[in-house]
Protein backbone atom coordinates (compact mmCIF):
# COMPACT_ATOMS: atom_id res chain seq x y z
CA UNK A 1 139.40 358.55 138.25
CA UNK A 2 140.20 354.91 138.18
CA UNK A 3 140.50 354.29 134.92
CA UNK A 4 140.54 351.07 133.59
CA UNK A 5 144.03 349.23 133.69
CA UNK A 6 143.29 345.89 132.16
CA UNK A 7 140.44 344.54 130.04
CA UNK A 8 139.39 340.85 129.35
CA UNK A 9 138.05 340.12 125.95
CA UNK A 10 135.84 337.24 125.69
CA UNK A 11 134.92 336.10 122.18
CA UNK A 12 130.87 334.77 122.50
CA UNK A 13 130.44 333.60 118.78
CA UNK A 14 127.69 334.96 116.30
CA UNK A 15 124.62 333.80 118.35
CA UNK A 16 122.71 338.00 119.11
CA UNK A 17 121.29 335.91 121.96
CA UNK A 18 124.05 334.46 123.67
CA UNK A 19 125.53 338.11 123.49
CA UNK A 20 122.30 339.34 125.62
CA UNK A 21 122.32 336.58 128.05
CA UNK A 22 126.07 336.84 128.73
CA UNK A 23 125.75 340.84 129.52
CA UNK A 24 122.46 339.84 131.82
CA UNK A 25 123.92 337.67 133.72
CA UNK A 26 127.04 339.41 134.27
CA UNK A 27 129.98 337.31 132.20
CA UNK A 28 130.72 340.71 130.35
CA UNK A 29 130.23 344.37 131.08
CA UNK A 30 129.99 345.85 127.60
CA UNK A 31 129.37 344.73 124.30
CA UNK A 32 131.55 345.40 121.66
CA UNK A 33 128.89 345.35 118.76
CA UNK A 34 131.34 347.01 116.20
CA UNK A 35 130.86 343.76 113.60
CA UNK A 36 127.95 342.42 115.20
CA UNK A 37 124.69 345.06 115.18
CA UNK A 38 121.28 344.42 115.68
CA UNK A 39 117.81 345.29 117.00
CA UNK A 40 118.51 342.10 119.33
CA UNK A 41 120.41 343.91 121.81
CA UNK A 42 117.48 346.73 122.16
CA UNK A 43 114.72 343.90 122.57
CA UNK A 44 116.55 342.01 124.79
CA UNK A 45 117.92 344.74 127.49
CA UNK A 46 115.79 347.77 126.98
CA UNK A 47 113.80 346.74 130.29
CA UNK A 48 116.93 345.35 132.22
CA UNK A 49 117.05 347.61 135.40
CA UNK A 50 120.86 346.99 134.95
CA UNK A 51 122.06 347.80 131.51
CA UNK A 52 121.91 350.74 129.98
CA UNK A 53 121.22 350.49 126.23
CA UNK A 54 123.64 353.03 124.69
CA UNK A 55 122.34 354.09 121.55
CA UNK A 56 122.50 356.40 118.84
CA UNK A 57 121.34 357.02 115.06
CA UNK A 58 123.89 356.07 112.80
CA UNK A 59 124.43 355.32 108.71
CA UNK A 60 124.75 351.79 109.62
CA UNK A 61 122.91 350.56 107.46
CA UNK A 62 121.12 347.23 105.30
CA UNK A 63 122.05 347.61 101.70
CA UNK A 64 118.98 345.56 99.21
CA UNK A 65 121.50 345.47 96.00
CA UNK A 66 120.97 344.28 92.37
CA UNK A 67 123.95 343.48 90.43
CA UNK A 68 123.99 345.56 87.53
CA UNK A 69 125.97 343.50 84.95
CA UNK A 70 123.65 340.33 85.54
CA UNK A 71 120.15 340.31 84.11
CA UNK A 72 117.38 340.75 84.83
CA UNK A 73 118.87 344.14 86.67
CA UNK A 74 120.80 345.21 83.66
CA UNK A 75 117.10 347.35 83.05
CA UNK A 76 116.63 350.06 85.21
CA UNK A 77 113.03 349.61 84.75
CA UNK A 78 113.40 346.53 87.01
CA UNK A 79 115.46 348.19 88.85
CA UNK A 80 112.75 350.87 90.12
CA UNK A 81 110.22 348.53 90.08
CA UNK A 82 111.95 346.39 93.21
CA UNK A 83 112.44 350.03 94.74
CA UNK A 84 108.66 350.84 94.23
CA UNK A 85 107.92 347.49 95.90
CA UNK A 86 109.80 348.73 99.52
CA UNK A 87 107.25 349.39 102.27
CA UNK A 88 109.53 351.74 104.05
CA UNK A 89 107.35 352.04 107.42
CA UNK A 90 106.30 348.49 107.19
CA UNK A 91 109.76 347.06 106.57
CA UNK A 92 111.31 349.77 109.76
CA UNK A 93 108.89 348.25 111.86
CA UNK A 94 109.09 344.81 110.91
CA UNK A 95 112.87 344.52 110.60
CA UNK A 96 113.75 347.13 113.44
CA UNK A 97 110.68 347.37 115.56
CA UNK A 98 110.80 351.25 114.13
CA UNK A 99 114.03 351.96 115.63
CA UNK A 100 115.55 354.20 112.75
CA UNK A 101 114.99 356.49 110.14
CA UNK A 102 113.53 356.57 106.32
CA UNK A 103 115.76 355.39 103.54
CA UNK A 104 115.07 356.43 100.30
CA UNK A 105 117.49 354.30 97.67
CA UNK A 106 120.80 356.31 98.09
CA UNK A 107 123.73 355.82 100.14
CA UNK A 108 124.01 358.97 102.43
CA UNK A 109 122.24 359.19 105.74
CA UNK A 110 120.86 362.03 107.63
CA UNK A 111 123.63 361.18 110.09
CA UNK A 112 126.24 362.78 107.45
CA UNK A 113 126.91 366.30 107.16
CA UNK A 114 126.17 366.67 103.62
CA UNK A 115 122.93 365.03 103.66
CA UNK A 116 120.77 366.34 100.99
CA UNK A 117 117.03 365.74 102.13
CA UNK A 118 114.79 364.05 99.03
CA UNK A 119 111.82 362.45 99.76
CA UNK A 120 111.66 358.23 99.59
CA UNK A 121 110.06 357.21 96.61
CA UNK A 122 106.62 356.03 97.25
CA UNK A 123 105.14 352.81 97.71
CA UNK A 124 103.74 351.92 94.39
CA UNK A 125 103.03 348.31 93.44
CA UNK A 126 101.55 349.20 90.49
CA UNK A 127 103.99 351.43 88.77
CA UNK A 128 106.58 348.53 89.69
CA UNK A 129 103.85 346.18 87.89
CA UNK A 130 104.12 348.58 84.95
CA UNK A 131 107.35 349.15 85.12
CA UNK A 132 108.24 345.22 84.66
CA UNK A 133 105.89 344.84 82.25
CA UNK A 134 107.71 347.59 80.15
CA UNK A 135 110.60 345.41 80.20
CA UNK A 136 109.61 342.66 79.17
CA UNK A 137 108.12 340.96 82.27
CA UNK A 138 104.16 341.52 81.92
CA UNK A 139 103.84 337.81 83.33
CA UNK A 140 106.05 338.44 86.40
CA UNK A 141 109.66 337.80 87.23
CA UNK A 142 111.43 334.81 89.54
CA UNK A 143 114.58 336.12 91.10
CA UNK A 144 116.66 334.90 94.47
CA UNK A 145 117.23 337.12 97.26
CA UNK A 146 119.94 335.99 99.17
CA UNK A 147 120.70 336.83 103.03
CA UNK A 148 122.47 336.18 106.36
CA UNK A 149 120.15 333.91 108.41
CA UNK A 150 122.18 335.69 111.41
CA UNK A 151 121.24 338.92 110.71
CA UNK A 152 117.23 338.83 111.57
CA UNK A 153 116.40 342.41 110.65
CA UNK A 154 117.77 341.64 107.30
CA UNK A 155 115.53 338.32 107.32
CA UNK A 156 112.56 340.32 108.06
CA UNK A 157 113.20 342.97 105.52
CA UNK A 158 113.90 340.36 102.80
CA UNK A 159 110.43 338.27 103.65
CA UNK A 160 108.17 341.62 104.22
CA UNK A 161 110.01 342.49 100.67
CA UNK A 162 109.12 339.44 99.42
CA UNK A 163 105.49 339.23 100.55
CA UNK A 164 104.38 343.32 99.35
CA UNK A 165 106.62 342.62 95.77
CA UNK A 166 104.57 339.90 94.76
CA UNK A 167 101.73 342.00 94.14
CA UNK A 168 103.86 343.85 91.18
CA UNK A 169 104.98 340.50 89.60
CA UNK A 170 108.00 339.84 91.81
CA UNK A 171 108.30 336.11 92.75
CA UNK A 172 110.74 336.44 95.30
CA UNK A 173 112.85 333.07 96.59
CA UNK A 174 114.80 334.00 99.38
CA UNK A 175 117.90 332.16 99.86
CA UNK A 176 118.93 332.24 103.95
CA UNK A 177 122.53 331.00 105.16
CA UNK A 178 124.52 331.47 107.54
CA UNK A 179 126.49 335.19 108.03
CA UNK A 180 129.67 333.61 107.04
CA UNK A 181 129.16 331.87 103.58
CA UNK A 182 126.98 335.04 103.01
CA UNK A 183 130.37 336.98 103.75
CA UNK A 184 131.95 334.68 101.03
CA UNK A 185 129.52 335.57 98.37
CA UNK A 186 128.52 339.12 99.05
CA UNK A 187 129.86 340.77 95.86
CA UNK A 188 128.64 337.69 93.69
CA UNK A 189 125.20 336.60 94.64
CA UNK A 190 122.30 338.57 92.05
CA UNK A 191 120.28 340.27 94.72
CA UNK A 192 121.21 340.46 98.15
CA UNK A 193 121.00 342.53 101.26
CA UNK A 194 124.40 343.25 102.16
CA UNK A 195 125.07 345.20 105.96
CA UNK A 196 126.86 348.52 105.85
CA UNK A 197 128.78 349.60 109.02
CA UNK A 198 128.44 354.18 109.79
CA UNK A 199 131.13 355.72 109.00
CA UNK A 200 131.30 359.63 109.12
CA UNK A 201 130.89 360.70 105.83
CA UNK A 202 128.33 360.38 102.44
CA UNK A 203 130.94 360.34 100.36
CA UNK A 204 132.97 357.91 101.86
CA UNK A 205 130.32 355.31 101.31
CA UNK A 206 129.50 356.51 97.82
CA UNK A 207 133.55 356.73 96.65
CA UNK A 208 133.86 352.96 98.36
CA UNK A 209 130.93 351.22 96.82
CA UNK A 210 129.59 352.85 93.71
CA UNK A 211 132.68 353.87 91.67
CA UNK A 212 135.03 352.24 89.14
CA UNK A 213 139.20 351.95 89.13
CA UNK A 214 141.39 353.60 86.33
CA UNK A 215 140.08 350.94 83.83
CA UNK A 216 136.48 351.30 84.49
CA UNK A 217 135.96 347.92 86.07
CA UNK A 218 133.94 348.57 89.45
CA UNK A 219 135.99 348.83 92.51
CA UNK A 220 136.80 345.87 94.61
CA UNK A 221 133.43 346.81 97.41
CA UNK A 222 131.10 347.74 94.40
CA UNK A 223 129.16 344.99 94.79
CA UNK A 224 126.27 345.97 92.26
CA UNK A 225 128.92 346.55 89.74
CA UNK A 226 127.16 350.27 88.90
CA UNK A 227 129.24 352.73 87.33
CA UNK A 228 127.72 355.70 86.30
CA UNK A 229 129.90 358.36 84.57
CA UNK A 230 128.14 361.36 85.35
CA UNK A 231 127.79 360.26 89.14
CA UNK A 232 131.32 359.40 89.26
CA UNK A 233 132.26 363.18 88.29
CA UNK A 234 130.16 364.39 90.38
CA UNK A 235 131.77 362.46 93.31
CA UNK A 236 134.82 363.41 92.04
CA UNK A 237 133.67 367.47 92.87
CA UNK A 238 131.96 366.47 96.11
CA UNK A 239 135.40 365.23 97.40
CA UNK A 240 137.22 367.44 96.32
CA UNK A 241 134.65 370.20 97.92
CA UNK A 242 135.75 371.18 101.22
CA UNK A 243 132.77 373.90 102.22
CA UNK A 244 129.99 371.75 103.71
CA UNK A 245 127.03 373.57 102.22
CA UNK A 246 128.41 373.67 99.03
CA UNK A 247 129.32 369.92 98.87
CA UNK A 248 125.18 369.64 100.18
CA UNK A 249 124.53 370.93 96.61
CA UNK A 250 126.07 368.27 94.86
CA UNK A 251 125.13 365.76 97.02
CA UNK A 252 121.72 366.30 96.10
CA UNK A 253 122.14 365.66 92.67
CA UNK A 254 124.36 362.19 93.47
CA UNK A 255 121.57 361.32 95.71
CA UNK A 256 118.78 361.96 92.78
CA UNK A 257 120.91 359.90 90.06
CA UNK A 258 121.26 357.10 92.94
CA UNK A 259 117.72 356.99 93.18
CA UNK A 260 116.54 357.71 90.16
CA UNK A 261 118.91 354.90 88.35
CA UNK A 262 120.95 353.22 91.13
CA UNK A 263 121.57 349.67 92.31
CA UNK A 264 120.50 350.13 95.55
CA UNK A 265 117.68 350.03 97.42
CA UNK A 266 117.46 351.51 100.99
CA UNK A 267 114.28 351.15 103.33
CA UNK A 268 115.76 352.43 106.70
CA UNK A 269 118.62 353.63 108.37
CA UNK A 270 119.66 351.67 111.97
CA UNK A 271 119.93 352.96 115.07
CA UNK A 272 122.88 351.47 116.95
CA UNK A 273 123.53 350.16 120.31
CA UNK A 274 126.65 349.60 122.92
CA UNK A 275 124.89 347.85 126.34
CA UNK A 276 126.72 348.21 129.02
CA UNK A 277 126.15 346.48 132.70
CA UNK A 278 125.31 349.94 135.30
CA UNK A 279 128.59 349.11 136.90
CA UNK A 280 130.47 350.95 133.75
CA UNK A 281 131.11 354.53 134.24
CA UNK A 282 131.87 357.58 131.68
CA UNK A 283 131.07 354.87 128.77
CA UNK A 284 130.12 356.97 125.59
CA UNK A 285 128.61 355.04 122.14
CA UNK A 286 131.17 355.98 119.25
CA UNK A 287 128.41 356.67 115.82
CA UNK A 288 131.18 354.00 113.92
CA UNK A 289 130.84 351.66 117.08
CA UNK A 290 134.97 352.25 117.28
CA UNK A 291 135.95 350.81 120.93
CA UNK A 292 136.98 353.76 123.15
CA UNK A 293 138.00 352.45 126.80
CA UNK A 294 140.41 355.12 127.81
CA UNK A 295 138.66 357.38 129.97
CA UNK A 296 136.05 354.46 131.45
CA UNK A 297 136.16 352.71 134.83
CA UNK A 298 133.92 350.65 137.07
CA UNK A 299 131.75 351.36 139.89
C-alpha cells in the first residue's frame, strides 16, 4: 500500500470550532484530538457525508474534585452531599448529548480490565440537604466551582451541577476562564472539574492521582490532596496483582472506599473521537488517542 511518506502538521489553536471547520473544508485530513477532546467534533461532523467520525468509549474522562485539605471539603459529609447532588443522566445528556457511559464517583472505567461494576449513587437532593446540615451547614453553603471556559461539556456539567445542587443548600458560583490559566491552577483551585485523558488501566489512574509519596504528602497529580491509608494498601495489592480477576476483587473494594469517602465526583465517562476526511484509508482510533500513522495512506 502507499503508505504515507510525509505528513504536514498544522497547529489550529484551542478554538473546537475552528478544528471542525478546518477538517470540512479540507485544510486537514485528520484531527489529532489527543489534548484537545470534545463532544464538538461529534456535533459538528456526525452528518458530514465526508468525514467519518472515528469513535470509541474510552476512560477519558471529567474529574468534579474537592480539595481535601481545604474546608469546607475536609467533611466527608459535604463531600457526599455534592456527589448526591450529580444528575448523572441529566448531566450525560447535557454535557455530552448522551454520548458515554455512567460514572459513579471512582476513578476506573468500564473501559479497564479490572472494572468492578457498583452501581452510581443515586440522585438524592435531600440526603445531600441532610447531609450538610449534619455538618454544620443547615442554612446552605457558598463555594466556587472553577472551570475551562474551552472545554463546553465541562461548562455544562458545572452549570446543570450548579442549578440541581441548589436544591440541597449548595450555592454554587462558577468561576469560567480560559483552558490555559485553568491549566495553571488545576491542583490549587477548591473545587474544580479537572479533564482526565484514557489510559489503559484503573490502577494507573488511581496510583497517579489519589496516593501519597514516602512522606505522606499527596503526589505531585493528586489534586484533591486525598490520602487514604487503607486505599493506598489496597492499591499497593492491586498492582502488585497480576491475575485479572483477582485484581477485579480488590478493585471493588478501592472503588467502594472511593465512593463511599473520596474526593471525586464522576457523572459520565466520554466517548472519544478521531475525524478523519473519507480520503484517509486504514485509519484506526487509538482508546488513549496516541497518533498511529504508520500503516495509513490516502485515497
Amino acid at each position: 500500500m502507499p503508505y504515507l511518506d510525509e505528513i504536514d502538521m498544522t497547529d489550529l489553536g484551542q478554538d473546537n470550532a475552528a478544528w471542525v471547520a478546518a477538517i470540512k473544508g479540507g485544510q486537514v485530513d485528520l484531527l489529532d484530538t489527543g489534548d484537545n477532546t470534545g463532544i464538538d467534533y461529534y456535533n459538528g461532523l456526525k452528518d458530514d457525508p465526508n468525514i467519518n467520525i472515528n469513535g470509541l468509549t474510552s476512560s477519558t474522562v471529567r474529574v468534579m474534585r474537592m480539595r481535601c485539605d481545604q474546608d469546607p471539603w475536609k467533611d466527608n459529609n459535604v463531600r457526599m452531599a455534592l456527589k448526591l447532588c450529580q444528575n448523572r443522566d441529566k448531566i450525560l445528556t447535557a454535557a455530552y448529548f448522551g454520548q458515554g457511559a455512567l460514572g459513579g464517583d471512582y476513578h476506573v472505567a468500564p473501559v479497564h480490565p479490572e472494572y468492578f461494576k457498583l452501581d452510581p449513587l443515586p440522585f438524592d437532593t435531600a440526603k445531600a440537604k441532610e447531609l450538610l446540615a449534619t455538618a454544620g451547614y443547615a442554612d446552605g453553603i457558598d463555594v466556587t466551582l472553577s472551570v475551562g471556559s474551552g472545554w463546553t461539556d465541562v461548562v455544562a456539567y458545572a452549570q446543570t451541577l450548579k442549578e440541581d445542587a441548589a436544591a440541597a443548600g449548595f450555592r454554587i458560583t462558577i468561576d469560567s476562564m480560559p483552558t490555559s490559566q485553568y491549566w495553571d491552577k488545576w491542583n490549587v483551585v477548591n473545587l474544580g472539574i479537572t479533564p482526565w485523558a484514557s489510559r489503559p488501566l484503573g490502577t494507573m489512574c488511581l496510583s497517579l492521582a489519589y496516593t501519597a509519596d514516602s512522606t505522606g504528602k499527596p503526589v505531585s497529580w493528586n489534586e484533591s490532596y486525598w490520602v487514604d491509608e487503607e486505599f493506598s494498601k489496597l492499591l499497593t495489592q492491586a498492582n502488585a496483582t497480576l491475575d485479572v480477576d483477582a485484581r477485579r476483587a480488590i478493585m471493588g473494594q478501592l472503588e467502594k472506599i472511593q465512593q463511599d469517602r473520596g474526593s471525586i465526583g464522576i457523572a459520565f465517562w466520554m466517548d472519544i473521537w478521531m475525524p478523519s476526511r473519507k480520503n484517509v484509508q486504514n485509519f484506526v482510533v487509538n482508546p488513549s488517542l496516541y497518533l498511529f500513522l504508520n500503516e495509513v495512506w490516502k485515497a
